[in-house]
Protein backbone atom coordinates (compact mmCIF):
# COMPACT_ATOMS: atom_id res chain seq x y z
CA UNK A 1 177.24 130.71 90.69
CA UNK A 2 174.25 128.07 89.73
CA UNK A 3 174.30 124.51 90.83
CA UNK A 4 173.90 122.12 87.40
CA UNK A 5 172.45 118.65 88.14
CA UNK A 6 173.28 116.09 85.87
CA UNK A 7 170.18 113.46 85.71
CA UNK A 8 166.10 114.06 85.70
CA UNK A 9 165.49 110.60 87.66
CA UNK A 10 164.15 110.67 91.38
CA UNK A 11 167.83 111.31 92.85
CA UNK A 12 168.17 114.15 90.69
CA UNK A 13 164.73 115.82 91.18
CA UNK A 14 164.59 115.20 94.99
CA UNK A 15 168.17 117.40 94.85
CA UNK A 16 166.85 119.88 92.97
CA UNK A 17 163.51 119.94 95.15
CA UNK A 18 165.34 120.46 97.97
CA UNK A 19 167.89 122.84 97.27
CA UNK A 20 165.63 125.12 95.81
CA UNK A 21 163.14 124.65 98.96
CA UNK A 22 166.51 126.18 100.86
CA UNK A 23 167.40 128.96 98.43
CA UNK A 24 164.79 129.37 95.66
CA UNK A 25 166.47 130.53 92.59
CA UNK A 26 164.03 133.11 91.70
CA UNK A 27 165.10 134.69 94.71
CA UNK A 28 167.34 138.14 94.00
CA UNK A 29 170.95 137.50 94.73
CA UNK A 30 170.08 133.41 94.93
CA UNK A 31 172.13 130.73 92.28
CA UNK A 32 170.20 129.27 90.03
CA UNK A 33 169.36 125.42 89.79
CA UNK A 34 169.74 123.80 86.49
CA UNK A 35 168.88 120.16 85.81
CA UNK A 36 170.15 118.97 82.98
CA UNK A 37 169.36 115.16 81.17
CA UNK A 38 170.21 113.54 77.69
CA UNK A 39 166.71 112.05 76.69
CA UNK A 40 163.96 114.26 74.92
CA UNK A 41 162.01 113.46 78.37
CA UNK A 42 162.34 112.37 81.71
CA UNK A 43 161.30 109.21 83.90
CA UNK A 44 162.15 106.88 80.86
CA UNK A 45 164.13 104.22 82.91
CA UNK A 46 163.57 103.15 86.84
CA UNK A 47 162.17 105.99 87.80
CA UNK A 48 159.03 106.20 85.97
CA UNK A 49 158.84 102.32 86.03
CA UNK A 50 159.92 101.61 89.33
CA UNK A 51 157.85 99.79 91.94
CA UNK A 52 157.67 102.42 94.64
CA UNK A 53 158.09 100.65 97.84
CA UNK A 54 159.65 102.39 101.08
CA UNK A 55 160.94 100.70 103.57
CA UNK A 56 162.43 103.01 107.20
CA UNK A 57 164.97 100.39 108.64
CA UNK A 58 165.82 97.33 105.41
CA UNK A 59 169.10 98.84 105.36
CA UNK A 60 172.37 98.24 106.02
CA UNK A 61 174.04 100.04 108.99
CA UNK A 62 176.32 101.99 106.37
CA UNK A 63 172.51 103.56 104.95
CA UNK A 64 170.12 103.09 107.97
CA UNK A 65 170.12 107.09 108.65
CA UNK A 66 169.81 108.33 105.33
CA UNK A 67 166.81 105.27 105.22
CA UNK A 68 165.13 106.56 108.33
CA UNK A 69 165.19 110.42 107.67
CA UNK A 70 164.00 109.28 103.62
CA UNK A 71 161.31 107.69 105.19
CA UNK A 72 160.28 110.74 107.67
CA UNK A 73 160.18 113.20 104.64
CA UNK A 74 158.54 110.71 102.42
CA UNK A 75 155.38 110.65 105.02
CA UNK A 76 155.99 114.38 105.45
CA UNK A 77 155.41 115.33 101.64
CA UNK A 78 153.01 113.42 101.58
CA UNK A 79 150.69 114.84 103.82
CA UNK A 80 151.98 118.25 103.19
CA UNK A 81 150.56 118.35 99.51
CA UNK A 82 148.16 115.38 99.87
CA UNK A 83 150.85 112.32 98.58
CA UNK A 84 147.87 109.80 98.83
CA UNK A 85 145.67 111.22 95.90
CA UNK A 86 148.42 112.82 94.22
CA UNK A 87 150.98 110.07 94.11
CA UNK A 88 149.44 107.25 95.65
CA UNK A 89 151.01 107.36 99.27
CA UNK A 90 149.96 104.19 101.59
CA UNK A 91 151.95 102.50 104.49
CA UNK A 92 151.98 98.78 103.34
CA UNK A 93 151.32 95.68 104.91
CA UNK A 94 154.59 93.09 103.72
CA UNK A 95 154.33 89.31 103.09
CA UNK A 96 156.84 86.88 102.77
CA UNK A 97 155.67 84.06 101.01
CA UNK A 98 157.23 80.32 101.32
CA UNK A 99 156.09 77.65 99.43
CA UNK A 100 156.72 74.13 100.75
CA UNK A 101 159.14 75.30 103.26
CA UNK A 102 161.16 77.08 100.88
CA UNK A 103 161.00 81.28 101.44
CA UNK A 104 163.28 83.63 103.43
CA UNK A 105 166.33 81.96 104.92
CA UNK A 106 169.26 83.77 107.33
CA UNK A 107 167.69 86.80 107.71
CA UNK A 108 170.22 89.20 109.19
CA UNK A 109 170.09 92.92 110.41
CA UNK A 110 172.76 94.59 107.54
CA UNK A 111 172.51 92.47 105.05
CA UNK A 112 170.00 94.40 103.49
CA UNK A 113 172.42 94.14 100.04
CA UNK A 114 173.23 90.60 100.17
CA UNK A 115 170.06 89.31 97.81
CA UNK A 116 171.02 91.56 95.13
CA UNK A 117 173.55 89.27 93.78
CA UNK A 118 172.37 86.28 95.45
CA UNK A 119 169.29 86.32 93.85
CA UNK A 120 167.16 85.71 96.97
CA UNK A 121 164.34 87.80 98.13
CA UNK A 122 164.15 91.46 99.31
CA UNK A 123 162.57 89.91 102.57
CA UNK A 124 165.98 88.89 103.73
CA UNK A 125 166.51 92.35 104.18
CA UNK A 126 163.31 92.92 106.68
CA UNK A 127 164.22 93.35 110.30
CA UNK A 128 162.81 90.77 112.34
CA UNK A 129 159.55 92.07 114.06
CA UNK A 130 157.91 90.77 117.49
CA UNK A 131 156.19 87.33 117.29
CA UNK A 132 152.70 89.09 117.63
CA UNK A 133 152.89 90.93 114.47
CA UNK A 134 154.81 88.24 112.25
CA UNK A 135 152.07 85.53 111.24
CA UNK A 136 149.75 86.13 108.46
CA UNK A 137 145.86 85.59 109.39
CA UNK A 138 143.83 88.64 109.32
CA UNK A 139 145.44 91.93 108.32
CA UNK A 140 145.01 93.96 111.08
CA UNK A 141 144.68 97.60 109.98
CA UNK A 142 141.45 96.73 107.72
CA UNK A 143 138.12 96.85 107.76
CA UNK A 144 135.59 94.15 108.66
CA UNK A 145 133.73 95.57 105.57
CA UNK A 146 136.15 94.47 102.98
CA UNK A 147 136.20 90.84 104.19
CA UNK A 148 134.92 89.89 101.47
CA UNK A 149 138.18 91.01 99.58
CA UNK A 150 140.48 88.76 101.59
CA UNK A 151 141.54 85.05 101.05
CA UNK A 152 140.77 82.13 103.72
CA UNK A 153 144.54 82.62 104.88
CA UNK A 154 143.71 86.50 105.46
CA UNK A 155 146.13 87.60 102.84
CA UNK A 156 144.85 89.95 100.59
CA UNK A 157 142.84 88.62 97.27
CA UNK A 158 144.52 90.55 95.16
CA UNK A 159 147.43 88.14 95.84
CA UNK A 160 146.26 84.13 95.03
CA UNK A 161 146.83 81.90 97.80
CA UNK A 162 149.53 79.24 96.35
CA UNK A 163 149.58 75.75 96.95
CA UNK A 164 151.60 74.90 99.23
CA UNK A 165 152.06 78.29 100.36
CA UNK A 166 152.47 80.19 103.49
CA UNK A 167 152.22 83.88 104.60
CA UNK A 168 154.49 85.96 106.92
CA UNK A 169 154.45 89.12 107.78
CA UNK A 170 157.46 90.76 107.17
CA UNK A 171 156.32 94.46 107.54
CA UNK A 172 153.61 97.11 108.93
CA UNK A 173 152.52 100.30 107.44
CA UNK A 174 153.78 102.06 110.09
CA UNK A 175 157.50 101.37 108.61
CA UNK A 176 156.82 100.58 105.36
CA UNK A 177 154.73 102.53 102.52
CA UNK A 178 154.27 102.47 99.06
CA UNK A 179 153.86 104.88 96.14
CA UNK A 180 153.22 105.69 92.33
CA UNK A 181 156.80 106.78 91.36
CA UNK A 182 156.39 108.51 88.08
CA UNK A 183 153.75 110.56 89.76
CA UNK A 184 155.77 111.44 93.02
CA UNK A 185 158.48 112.71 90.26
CA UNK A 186 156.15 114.53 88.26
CA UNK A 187 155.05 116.67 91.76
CA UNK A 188 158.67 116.94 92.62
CA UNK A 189 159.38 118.57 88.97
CA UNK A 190 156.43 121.29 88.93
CA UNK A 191 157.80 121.86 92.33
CA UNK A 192 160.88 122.74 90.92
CA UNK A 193 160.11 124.55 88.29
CA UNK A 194 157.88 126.90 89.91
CA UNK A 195 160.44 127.62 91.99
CA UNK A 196 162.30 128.84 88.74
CA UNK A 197 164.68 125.15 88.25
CA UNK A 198 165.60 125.32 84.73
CA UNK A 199 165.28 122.27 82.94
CA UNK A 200 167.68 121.28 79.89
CA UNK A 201 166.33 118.09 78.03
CA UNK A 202 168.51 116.43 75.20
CA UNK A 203 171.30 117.68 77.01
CA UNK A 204 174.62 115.65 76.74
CA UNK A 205 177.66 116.84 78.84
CA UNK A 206 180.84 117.32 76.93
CA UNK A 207 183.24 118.67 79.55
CA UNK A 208 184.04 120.99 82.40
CA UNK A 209 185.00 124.86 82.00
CA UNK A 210 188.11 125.98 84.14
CA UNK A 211 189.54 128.60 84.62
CA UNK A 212 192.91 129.21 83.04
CA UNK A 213 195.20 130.48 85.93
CA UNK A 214 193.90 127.88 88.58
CA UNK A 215 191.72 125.02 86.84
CA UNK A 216 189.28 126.05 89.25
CA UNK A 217 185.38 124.80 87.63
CA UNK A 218 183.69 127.06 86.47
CA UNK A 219 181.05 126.20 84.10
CA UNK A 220 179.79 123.07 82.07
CA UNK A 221 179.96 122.63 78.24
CA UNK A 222 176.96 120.74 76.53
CA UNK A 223 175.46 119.82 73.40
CA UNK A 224 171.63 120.02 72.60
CA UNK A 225 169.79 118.97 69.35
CA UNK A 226 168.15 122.55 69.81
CA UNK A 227 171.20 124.51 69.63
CA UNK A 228 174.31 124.66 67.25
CA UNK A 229 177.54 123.57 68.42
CA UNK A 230 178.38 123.92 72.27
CA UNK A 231 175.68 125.48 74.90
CA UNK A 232 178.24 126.65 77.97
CA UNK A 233 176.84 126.74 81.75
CA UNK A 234 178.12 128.69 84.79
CA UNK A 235 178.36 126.63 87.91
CA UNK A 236 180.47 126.18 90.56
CA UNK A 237 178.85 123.30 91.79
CA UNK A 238 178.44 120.01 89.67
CA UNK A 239 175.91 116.87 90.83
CA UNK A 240 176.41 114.08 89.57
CA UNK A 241 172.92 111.91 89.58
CA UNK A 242 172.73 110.12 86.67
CA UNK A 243 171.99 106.78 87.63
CA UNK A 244 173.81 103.75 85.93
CA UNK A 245 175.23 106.63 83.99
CA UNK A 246 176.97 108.31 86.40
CA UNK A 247 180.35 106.54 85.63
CA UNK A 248 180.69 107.32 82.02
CA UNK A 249 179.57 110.57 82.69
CA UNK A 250 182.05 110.86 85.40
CA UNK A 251 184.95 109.89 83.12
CA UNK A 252 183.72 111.85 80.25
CA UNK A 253 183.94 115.43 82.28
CA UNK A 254 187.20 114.32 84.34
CA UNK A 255 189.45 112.44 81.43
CA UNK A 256 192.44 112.52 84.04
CA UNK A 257 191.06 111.19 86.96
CA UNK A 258 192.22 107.88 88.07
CA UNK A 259 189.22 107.91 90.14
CA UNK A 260 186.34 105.74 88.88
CA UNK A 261 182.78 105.66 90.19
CA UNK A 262 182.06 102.02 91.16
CA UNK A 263 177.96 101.51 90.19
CA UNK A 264 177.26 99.33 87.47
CA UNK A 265 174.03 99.02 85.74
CA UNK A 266 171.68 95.80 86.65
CA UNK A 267 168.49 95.61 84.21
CA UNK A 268 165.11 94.04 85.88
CA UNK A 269 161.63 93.23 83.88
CA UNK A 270 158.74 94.35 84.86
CA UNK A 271 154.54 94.60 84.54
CA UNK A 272 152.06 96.48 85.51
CA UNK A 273 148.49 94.78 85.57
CA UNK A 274 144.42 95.79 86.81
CA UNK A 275 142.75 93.11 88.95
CA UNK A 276 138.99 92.22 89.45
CA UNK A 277 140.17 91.68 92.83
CA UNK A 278 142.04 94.82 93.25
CA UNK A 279 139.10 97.53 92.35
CA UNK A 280 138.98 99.89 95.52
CA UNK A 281 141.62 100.65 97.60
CA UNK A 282 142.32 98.60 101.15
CA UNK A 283 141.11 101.64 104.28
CA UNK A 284 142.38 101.48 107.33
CA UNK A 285 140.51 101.34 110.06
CA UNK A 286 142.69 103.13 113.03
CA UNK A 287 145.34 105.57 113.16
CA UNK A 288 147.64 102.78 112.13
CA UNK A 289 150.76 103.66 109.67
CA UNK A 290 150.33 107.14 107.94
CA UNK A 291 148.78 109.91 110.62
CA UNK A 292 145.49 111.25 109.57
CA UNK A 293 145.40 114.03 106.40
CA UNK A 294 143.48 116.59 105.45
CA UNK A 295 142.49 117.92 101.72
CA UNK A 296 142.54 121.69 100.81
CA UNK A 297 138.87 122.15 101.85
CA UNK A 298 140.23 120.87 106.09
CA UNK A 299 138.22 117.78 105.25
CA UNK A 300 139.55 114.71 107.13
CA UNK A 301 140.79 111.90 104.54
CA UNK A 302 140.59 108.15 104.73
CA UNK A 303 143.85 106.73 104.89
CA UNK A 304 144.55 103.57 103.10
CA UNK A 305 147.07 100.57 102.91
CA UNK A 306 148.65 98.94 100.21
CA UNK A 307 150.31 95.23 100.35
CA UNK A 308 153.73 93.96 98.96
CA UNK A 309 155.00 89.93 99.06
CA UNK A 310 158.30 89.01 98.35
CA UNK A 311 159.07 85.29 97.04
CA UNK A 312 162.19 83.27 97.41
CA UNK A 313 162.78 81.41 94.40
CA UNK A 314 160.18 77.96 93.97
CA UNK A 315 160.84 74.77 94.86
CA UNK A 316 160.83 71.77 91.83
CA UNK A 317 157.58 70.88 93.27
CA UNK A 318 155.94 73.76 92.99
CA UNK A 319 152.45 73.24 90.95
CA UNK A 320 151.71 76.09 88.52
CA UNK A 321 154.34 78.70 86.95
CA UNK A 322 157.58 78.26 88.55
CA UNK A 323 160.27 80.89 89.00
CA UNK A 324 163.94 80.67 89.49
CA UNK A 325 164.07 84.17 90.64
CA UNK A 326 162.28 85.90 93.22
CA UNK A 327 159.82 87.80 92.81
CA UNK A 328 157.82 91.35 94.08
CA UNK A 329 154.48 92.28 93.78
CA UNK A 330 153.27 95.18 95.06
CA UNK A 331 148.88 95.94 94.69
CA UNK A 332 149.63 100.12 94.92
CA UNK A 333 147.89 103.03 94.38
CA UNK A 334 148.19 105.48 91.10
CA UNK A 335 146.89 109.02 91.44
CA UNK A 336 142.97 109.42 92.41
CA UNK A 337 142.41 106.38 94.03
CA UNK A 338 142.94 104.10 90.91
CA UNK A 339 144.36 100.11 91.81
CA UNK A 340 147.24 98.66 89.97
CA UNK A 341 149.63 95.50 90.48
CA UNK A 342 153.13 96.00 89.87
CA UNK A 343 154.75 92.33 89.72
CA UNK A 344 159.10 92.43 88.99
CA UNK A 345 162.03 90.80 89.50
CA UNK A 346 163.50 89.31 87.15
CA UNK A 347 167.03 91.00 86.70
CA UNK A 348 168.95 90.65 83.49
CA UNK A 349 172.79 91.25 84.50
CA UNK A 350 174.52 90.93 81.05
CA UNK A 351 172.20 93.33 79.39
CA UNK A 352 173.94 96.36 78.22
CA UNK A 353 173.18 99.78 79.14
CA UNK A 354 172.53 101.93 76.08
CA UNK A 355 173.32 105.02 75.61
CA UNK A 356 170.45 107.21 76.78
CA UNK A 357 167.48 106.64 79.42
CA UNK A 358 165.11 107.36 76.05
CA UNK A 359 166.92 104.09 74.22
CA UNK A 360 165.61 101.94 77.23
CA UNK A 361 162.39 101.54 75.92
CA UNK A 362 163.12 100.48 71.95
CA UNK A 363 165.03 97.01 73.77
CA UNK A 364 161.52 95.68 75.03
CA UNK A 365 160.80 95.06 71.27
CA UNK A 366 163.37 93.61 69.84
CA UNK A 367 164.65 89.72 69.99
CA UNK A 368 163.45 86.72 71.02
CA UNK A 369 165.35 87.11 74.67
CA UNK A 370 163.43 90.30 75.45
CA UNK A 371 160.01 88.51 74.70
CA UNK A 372 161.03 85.80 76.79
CA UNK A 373 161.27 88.16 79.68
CA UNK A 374 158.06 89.17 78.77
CA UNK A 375 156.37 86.00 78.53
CA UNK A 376 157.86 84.80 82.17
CA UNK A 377 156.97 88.34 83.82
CA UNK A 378 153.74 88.11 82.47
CA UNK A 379 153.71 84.02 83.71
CA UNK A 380 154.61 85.16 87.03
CA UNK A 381 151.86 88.29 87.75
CA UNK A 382 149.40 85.63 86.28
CA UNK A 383 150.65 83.15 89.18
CA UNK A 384 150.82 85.94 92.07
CA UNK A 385 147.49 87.44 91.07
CA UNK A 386 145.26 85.27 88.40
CA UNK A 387 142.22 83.97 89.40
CA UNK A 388 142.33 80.39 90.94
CA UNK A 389 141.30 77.60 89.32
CA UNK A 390 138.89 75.29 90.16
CA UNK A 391 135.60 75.34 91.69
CA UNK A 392 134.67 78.23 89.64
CA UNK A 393 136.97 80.28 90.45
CA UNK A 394 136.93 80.45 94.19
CA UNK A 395 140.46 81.46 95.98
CA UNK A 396 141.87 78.28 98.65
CA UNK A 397 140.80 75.71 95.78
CA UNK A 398 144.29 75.66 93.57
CA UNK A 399 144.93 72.81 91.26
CA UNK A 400 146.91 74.24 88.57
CA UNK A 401 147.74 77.45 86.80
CA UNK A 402 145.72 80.22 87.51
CA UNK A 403 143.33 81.96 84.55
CA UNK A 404 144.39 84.89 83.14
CA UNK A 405 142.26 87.28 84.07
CA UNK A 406 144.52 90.62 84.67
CA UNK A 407 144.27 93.14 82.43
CA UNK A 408 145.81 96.53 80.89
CA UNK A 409 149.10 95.06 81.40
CA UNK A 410 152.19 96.78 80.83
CA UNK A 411 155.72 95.69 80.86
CA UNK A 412 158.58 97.69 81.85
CA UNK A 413 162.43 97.78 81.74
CA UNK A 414 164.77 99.16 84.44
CA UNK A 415 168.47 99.52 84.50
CA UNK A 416 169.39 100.36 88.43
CA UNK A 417 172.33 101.41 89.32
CA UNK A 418 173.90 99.13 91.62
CA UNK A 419 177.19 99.86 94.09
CA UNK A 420 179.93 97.03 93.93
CA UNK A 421 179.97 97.94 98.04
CA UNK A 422 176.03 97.07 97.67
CA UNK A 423 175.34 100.54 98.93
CA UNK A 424 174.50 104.15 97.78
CA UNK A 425 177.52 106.56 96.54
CA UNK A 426 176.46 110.14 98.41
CA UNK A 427 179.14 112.91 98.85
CA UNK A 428 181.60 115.19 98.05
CA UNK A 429 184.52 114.06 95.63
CA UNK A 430 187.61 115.31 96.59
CA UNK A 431 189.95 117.59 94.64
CA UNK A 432 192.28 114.70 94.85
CA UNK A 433 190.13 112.76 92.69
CA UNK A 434 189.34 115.33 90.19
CA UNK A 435 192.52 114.64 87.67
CA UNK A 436 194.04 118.19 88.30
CA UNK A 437 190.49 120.34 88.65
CA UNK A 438 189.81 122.04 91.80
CA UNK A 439 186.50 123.77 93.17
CA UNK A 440 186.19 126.76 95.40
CA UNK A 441 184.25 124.37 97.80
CA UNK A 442 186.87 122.05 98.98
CA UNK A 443 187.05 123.14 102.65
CA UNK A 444 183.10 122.26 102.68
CA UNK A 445 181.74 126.03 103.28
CA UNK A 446 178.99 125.70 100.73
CA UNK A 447 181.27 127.62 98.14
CA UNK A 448 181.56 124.97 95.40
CA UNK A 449 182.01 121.72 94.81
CA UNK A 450 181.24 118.03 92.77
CA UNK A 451 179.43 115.72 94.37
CA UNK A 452 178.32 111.88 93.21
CA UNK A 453 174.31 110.36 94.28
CA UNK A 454 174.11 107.55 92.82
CA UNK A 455 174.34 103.44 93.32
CA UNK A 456 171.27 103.49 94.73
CA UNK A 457 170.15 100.20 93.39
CA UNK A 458 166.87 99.07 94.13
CA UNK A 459 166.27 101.16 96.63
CA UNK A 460 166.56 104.60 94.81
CA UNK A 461 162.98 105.31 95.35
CA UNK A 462 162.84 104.82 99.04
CA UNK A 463 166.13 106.55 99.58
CA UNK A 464 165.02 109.58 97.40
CA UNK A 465 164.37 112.43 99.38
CA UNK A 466 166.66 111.83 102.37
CA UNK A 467 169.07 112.02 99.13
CA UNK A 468 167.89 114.65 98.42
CA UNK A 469 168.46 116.59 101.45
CA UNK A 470 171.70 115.74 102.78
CA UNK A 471 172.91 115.99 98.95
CA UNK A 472 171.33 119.99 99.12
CA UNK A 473 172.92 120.20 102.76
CA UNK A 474 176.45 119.67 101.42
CA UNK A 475 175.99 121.81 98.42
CA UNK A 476 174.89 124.52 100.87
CA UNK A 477 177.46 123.97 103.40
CA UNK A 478 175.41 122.85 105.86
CA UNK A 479 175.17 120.26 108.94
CA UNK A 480 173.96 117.37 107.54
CA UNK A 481 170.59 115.89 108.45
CA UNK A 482 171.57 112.12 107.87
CA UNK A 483 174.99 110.15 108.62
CA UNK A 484 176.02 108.97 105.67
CA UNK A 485 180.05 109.39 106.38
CA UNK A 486 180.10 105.70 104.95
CA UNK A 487 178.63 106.62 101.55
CA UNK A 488 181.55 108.88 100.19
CA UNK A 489 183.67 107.65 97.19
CA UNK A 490 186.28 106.46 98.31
């Protein structure tokens, strides 16, 4: 019987990825692996606007090992099939930046959640590291030929030096990376499909198939634009990785349940911008971070590194565009080398979540609230990256705003789906919390079964493919690779 995946996002693909790495459907006698996702395309919502950063040990104790082993097979890919060209793959140099005193405050080991609702920084999530390695001045996995690209305080110049502001390292490449998240999906698709995934797009779920004598699932009923009335599926296992959709959908397929999934969707702004001070990417200079890679012709490759701050929300005397949020920006690599700053955010809790991922996009253009968010994201990247005024432009002389200088901006919108226990939902769900259906599966030998990955929140991307594995693991029946006892519903 085939395994049916319900979401094309990251979680979703990195399932599918893996499970048909284990048992390729094109196989003779193998299941075969269907993905199946209501838009007319895929990466429409976070994961095709996401920021990309990847972090080994920000999490809380609950996630730390499905963190750790994400973070092994997100450096293993990577050099596997060339990651750095393909999807931008860079260990990253972190920053947190305080401005006149004010920046990252009680920073605590597991309470890598915490500034989700608090609205603090990311950075309070950063394990502490040893005093040698925690002050700004001169990045030390770069090159003395790209001085030149750095500002008097050593931070990179693709970040402006604030006034009033101060640099701390927060993290190294060798624990934290970055990447180009609508291309890291696109590989893990074509992946997937050549491995003979099916794909069903415009896909919405309608409900389970039993069967009759033991309401044992069976199969999945949906509805598709390209076909008349009901398209039926045969599965005995169902995944549910839809994202901030993953409760409706939930409820919609098991009516009776008095289970619930507890995620709820949390919108964030977004833009993407090009630099005059971000043209080439940062090199390394020593086997620092990622381990060397080679391209398909053996030739060794220069590794690079990206760079990430994190801002606590300003002070009232901060000079120049103030925020009450706080802020990421992340200078990052797209596919071939290209540079690109990705500046978010700003979160938007009361927005609704529409129906689809594909009616995501239509809510950047309409109202007056939505290009407000605009406006501020667009205030903010200018802040974090514009050229400095004064003194023709040089960085260290600050007297104001900064001149707009980025360009090919984007903006994006993202709803996450956030846990109310502020961590992922990973596992099996129980017959008991099925509303009367069972699955062949329930002792856990591989047989059958629905499982829930979702509630990822920000961290979906970084969390991906560790999600991806233990998820295939349990469909399988196999010993999981990651603990993640204290992700299960319920």
């Amino acid at each position: 019987m085939a395994t049916v995946i319900l979401g094309g996002g990251i979680i979703g693909l990195s399932i599918a990825h893996c499970l048909s790495l284990e048992r390729p459907p094109s196989a003779p006698g193998n299941p075969h692996i269907h993905i199946l996702d209501s838009s007319h395309s895929l990466l429409l919502s976070a994961s095709g606007f996401a920021g990309g950063f990847l972090a080994e040990d920000w999490m809380s104790p609950a996630s730390a090992s499905l963190a750790a082993l994400s973070f092994r097979l997100h450096r293993e890919l990577a050099l596997q099939h060339e990651g750095q060209r393909r999807w931008g793959y860079a260990g990253s140099q972190v920053y947190s930046l305080s401005i006149d005193g004010t920046g990252v405050v009680n920073r605590k080991r597991g309470q890598s959640q915490d500034w989700i609702s608090s609205g603090t920084s990311r950075a309070n999530a950063a394990p502490d590291l040893p005093p040698s390695t925690s002050s700004s001045g001169d990045p030390p996995n770069s090159t003395g030929s790209q001085v030149e690209t750095f500002n008097p305080d050593g931070s990179p110049a693709c970040f402006t030096a604030q006034p009033g502001g101060t640099l701390s390292t927060i993290g190294m490449p060798s624990d934290c990376a970055q990447i180009h998240p609508r291309s890291l999906c696109s590989f893990l698709l074509a992946q997937c499909q050549s491995r003979g995934v099916q794909l069903h797009l415009s896909a919405t779920p309608t409900s389970i198939v039993t069967d009759n004598d033991s309401s044992t699932l069976t199969g999945l009923h949906y509805t598709s634009p390209t076909t008349e009335g009901t398209t039926s599926l045969d599965c005995s296992n169902l995944v549910l990785a839809a994202g901030p959709w993953t409760p409706s959908l939930f409820a919609t397929l098991f009516p009776h349940a008095s289970t619930r999934i507890p995620i709820y969707p949390l919108a964030g702004h977004s833009v993407l911008a090009k630099s005059p001070r971000y043209v080439a990417p940062f090199p390394l200079s020593r086997n620092e971070g990622p381990p060397s890679s080679k391209n398909k012709s053996g030739e060794q490759q220069q590794q690079h590194i990206c760079y990430a701050v994190y801002c606590s929300p300003t002070p009232a005397s901060f000079i120049g565009h103030a925020w009450t949020y706080a802020p990421e920006a992340f200078a990052r690599l797209s596919p071939d080398g290209q540079t690109e700053i990705w500046v978010g955010g700003l979160n938007e809790p009361d927005l609704a979540l529409p129906p689809r991922a594909e009616d995501v996009k239509p809510l950047l253009a309409k109202g007056k609230g939505y290009e407000a968010a605009k406006r501020e994201m667009r205030g903010c990247a200018v802040q974090l990256c514009g050229r400095a005024m004064g003194d023709g432009g040089q960085q260290g002389d600050l007297g104001g705003r900064n001149e707009d200088d980025l360009r090919d901006v984007s903006e994006g919108l993202c709803f996450r789906p956030v846990s109310e226990t502020g961590v992922p939902v990973v596992g099996r769900v129980g017959n008991e919390m099925l509303g009367g259906v069972k699955t062949a599966g329930e002792k856990g030998k591989g047989m059958g079964g629905v499982f829930v990955a979702s509630g990822h929140g920000p961290w979906g991307i970084s969390l991906s493919l560790g999600t991806g594995k233990v998820v295939s693991e349990m469909v399988l029946g196999e010993t999981l690779s990651a603990d993640v006892s204290r992700l299960a519903l319920g």
